[in-house]
Protein backbone atom coordinates (compact mmCIF):
# COMPACT_ATOMS: atom_id res chain seq x y z
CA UNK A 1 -0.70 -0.32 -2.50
CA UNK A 2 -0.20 -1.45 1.01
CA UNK A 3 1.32 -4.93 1.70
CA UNK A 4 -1.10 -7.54 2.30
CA UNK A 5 1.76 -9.53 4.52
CA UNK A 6 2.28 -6.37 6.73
CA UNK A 7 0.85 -3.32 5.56
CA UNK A 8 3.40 -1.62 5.37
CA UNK A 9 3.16 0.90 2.03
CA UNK A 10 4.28 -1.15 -1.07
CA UNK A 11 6.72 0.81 -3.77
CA UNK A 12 6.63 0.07 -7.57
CA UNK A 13 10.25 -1.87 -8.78
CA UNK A 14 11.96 -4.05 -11.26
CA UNK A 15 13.97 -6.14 -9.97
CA UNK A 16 15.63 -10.30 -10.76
CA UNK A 17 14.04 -12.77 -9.32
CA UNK A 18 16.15 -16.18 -8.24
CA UNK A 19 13.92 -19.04 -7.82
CA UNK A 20 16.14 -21.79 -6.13
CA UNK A 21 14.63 -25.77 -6.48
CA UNK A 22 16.36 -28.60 -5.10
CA UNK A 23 19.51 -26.25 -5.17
CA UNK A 24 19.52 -25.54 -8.51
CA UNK A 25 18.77 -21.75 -9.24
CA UNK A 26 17.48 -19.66 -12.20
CA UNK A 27 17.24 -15.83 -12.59
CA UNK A 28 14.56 -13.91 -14.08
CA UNK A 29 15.87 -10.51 -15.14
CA UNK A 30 13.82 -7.46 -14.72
CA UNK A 31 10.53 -9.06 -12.76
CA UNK A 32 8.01 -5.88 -12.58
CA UNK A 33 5.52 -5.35 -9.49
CA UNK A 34 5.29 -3.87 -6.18
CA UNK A 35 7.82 -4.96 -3.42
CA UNK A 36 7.44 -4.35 0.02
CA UNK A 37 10.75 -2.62 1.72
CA UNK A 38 9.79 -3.48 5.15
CA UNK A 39 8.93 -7.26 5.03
CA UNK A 40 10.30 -7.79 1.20
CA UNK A 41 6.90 -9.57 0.15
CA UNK A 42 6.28 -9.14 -3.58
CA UNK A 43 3.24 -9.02 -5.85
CA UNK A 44 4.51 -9.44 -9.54
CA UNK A 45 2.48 -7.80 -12.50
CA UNK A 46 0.95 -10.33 -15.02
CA UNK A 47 3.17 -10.25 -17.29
CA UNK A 48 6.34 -10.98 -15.04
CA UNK A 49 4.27 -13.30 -12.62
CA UNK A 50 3.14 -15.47 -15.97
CA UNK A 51 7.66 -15.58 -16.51
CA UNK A 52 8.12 -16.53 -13.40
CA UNK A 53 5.82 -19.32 -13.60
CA UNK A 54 7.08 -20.34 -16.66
CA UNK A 55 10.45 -20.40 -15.62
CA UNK A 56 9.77 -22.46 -12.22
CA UNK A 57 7.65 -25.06 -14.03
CA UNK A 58 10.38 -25.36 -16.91
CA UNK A 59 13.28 -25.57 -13.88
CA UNK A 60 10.90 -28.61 -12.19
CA UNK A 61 11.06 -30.14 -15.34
CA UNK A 62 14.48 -30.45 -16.08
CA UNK A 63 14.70 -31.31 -12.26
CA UNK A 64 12.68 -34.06 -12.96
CA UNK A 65 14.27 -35.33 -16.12
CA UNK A 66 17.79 -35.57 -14.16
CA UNK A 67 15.72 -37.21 -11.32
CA UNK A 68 12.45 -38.94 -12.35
CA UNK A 69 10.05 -39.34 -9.36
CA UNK A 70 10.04 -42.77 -8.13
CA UNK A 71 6.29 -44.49 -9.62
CA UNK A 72 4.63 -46.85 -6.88
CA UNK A 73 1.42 -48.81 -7.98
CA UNK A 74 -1.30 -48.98 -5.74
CA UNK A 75 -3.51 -51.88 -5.65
């Protein structure tokens, strides 16, 4: 698969992924998908893209429990 950022050839890994929010960070062990050596773009399988989504929305959430968003009406 070449890499759609720089097409450079892409190489099949598994790998932990650290997704970092508001400086708080979470690690994904053993994320599966093609990585790009040259320019280090990624393109996750389903199965670990669908955990990695899952574990970003569930690290906004706490986020936002610890820090609610601030709630301005409009009129």
């Amino acid at each position: 698969m070449k890499c759609p950022e720089c097409g450079y050839e892409m190489q099949h890994e598994t790998w932990d992924k650290v997704l970092t929010i508001q400086g708080k960070s979470l690690t994904v062990h053993a994320v599966c998908g093609n990585r790009c050596a040259e320019c280090g773009e990624a393109v996750f399988d389903d199965e670990s893209y669908d955990r990695v989504v899952a574990a970003s929305d569930g690290l906004v959430r706490a986020l936002r429990k610890v820090n609610p968003p601030e709630v301005k009406v409009i009129r």
